[in-house]
Protein backbone atom coordinates (compact mmCIF):
# COMPACT_ATOMS: atom_id res chain seq x y z
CA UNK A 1 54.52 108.38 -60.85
CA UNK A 2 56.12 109.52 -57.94
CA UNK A 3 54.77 110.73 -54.74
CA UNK A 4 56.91 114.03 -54.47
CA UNK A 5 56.01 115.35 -58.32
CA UNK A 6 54.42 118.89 -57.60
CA UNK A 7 50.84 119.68 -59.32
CA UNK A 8 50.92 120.35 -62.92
CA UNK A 9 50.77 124.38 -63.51
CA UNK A 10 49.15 123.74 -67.02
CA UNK A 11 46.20 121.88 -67.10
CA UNK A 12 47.00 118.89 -69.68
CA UNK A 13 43.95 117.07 -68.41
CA UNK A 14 41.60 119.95 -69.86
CA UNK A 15 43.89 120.27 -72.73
CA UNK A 16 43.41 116.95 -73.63
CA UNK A 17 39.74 116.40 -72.97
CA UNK A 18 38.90 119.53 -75.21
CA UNK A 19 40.97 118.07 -78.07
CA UNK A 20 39.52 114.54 -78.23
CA UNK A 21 35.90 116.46 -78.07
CA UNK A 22 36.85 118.40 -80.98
CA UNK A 23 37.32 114.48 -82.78
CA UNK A 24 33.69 114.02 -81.81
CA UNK A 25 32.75 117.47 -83.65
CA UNK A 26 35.03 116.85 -86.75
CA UNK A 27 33.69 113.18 -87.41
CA UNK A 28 29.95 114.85 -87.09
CA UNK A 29 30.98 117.93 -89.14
CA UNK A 30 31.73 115.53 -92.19
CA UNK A 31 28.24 113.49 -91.21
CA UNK A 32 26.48 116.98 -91.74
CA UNK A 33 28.79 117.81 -94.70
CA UNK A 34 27.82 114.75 -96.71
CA UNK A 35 24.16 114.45 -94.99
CA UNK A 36 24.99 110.72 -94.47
CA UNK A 37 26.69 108.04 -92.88
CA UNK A 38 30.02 106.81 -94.73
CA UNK A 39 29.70 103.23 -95.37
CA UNK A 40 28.44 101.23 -91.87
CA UNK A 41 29.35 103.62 -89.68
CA UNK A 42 26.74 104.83 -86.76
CA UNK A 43 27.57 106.32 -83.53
CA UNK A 44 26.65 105.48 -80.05
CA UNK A 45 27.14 109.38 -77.82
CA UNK A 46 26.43 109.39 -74.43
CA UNK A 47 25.96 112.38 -72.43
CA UNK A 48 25.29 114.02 -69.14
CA UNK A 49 21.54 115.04 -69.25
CA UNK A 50 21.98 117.47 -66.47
CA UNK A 51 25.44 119.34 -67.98
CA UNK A 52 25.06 123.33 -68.86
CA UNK A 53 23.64 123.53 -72.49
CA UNK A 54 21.94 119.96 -73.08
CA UNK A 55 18.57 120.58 -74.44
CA UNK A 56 16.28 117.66 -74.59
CA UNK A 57 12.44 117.26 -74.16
CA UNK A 58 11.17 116.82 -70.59
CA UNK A 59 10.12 113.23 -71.11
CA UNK A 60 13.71 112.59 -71.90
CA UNK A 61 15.18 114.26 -69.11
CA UNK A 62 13.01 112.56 -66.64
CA UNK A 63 13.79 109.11 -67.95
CA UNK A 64 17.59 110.12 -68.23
CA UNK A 65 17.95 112.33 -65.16
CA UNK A 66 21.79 111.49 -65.01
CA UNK A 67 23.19 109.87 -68.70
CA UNK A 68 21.63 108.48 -71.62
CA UNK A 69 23.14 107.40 -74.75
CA UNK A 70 21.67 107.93 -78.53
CA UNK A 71 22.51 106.43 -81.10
CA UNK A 72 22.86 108.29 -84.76
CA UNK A 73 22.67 105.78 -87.63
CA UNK A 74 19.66 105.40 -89.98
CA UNK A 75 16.87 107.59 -88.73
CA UNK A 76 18.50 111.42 -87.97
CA UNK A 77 17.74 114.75 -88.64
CA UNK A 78 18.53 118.10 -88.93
CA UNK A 79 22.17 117.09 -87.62
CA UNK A 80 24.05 121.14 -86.97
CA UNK A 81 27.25 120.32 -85.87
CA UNK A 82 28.19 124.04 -83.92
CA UNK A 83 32.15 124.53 -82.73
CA UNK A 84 30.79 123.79 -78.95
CA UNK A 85 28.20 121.23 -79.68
CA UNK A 86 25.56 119.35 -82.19
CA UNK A 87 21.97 119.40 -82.33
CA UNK A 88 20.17 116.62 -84.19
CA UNK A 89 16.57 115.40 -84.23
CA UNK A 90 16.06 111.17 -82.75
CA UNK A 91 12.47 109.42 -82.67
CA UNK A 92 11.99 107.55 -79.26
CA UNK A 93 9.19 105.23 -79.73
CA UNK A 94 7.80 107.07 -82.66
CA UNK A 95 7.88 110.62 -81.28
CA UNK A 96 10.34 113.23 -82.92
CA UNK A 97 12.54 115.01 -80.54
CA UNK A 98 15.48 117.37 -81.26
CA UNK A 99 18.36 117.11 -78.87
CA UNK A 100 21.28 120.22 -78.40
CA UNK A 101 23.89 118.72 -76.76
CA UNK A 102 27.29 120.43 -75.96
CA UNK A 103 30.98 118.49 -77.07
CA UNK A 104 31.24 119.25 -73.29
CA UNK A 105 28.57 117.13 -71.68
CA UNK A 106 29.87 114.27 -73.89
CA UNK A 107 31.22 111.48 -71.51
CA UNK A 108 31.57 108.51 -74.41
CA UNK A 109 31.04 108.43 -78.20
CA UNK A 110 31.66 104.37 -80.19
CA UNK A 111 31.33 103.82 -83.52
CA UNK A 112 31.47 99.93 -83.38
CA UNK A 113 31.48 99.55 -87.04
CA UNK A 114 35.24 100.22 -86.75
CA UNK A 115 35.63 99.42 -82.94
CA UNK A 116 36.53 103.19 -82.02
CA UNK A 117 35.66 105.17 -78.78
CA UNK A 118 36.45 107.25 -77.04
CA UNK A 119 35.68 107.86 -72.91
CA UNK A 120 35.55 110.92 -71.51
CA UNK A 121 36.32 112.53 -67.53
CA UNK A 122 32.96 113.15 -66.38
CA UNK A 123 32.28 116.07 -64.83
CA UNK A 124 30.22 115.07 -61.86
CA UNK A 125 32.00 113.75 -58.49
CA UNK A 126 32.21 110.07 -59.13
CA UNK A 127 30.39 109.30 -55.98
CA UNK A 128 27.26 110.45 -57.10
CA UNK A 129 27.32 108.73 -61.06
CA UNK A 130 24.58 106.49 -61.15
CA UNK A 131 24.06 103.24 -63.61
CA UNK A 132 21.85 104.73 -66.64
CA UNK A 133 19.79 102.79 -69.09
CA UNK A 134 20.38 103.15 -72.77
CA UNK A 135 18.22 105.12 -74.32
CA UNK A 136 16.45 102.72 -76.94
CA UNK A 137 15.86 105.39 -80.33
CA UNK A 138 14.60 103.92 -82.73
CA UNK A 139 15.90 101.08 -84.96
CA UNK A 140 19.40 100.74 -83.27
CA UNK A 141 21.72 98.04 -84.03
CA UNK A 142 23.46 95.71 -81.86
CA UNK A 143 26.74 96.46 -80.65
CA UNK A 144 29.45 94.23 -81.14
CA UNK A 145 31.54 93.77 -78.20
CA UNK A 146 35.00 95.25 -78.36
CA UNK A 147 37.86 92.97 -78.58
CA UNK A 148 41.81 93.34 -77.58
CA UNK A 149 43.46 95.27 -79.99
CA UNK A 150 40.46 97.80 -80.74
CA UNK A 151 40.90 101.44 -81.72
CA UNK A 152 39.64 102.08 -77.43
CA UNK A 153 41.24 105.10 -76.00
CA UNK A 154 40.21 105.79 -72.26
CA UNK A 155 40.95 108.96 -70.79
CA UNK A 156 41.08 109.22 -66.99
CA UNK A 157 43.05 112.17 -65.15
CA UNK A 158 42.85 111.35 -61.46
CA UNK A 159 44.59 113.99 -59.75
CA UNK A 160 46.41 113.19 -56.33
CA UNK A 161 45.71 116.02 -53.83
């Protein structure tokens, strides 16, 4: 890009970060359609704990102050896909908990079976993301690592001010 190219007027970066969300809501739309997985697919989602709208119990929170990921494959509940976000019910070392969490606070969602994901802007400053742990729901499997030629798509708008 060149130097001299004047800030966009239309804001393509929000554009497309609200239409690849809207993938995340469709694929769990046809997981609450069906009220199963298709096949081996399961989904790794990791979101911003802190964002407006995410709903999770306090032990949760205070484990996950920043990010945590889940990971929907054999034990789920109650899945309610909404057109702004999902709700769904996890165990975490045997306790039930039911999670609302917005498309918007969404910052990754993998479904390795197929070696898809997609990465999303996060909102916060990058200078104050910190490393999170994953969040270790019951029962999940191991993910493969993702090799050249995957179904990856990375989405990073840096704008130049």
């Amino acid at each position: 890009m060149q130097d001299d190219m004047p800030d966009s007027l239309i804001p393509y970066d929000e554009i497309v970060q609200e239409a690849l969300r809207a993938v995340v809501g469709r694929v769990l739309g046809e997981v609450e359609s069906s009220g199963r997985l298709p096949g081996e697919h399961h989904f790794y989602i990791t979101f911003k704990t802190n964002a407006v709208g995410v709903d999770i119990p306090r032990h949760l929170s205070e484990r996950f102050p920043d990010e945590m990921t889940i990971v929907i494959q054999n034990r789920f509940w109650d899945l309610k896909v909404a057109e702004d976000g999902f709700e769904v019910g996890l165990s975490f070392n045997q306790m039930p908990a039911k999670l609302v969490i917005p498309f918007s606070a969404i910052t990754g969602f993998v479904d390795p079976a197929v070696n898809f994901a997609l990465q999303f802007q996060a909102q916060a400053d990058e200078a104050d993301l910190q490393e999170h742990e994953e969040a270790e729901n019951d029962h999940p499997a191991p993910v493969e690592p993702v090799e050249d030629g995957s179904n990856v798509v990375s989405v990073d708008f840096s704008r130049k001010k």
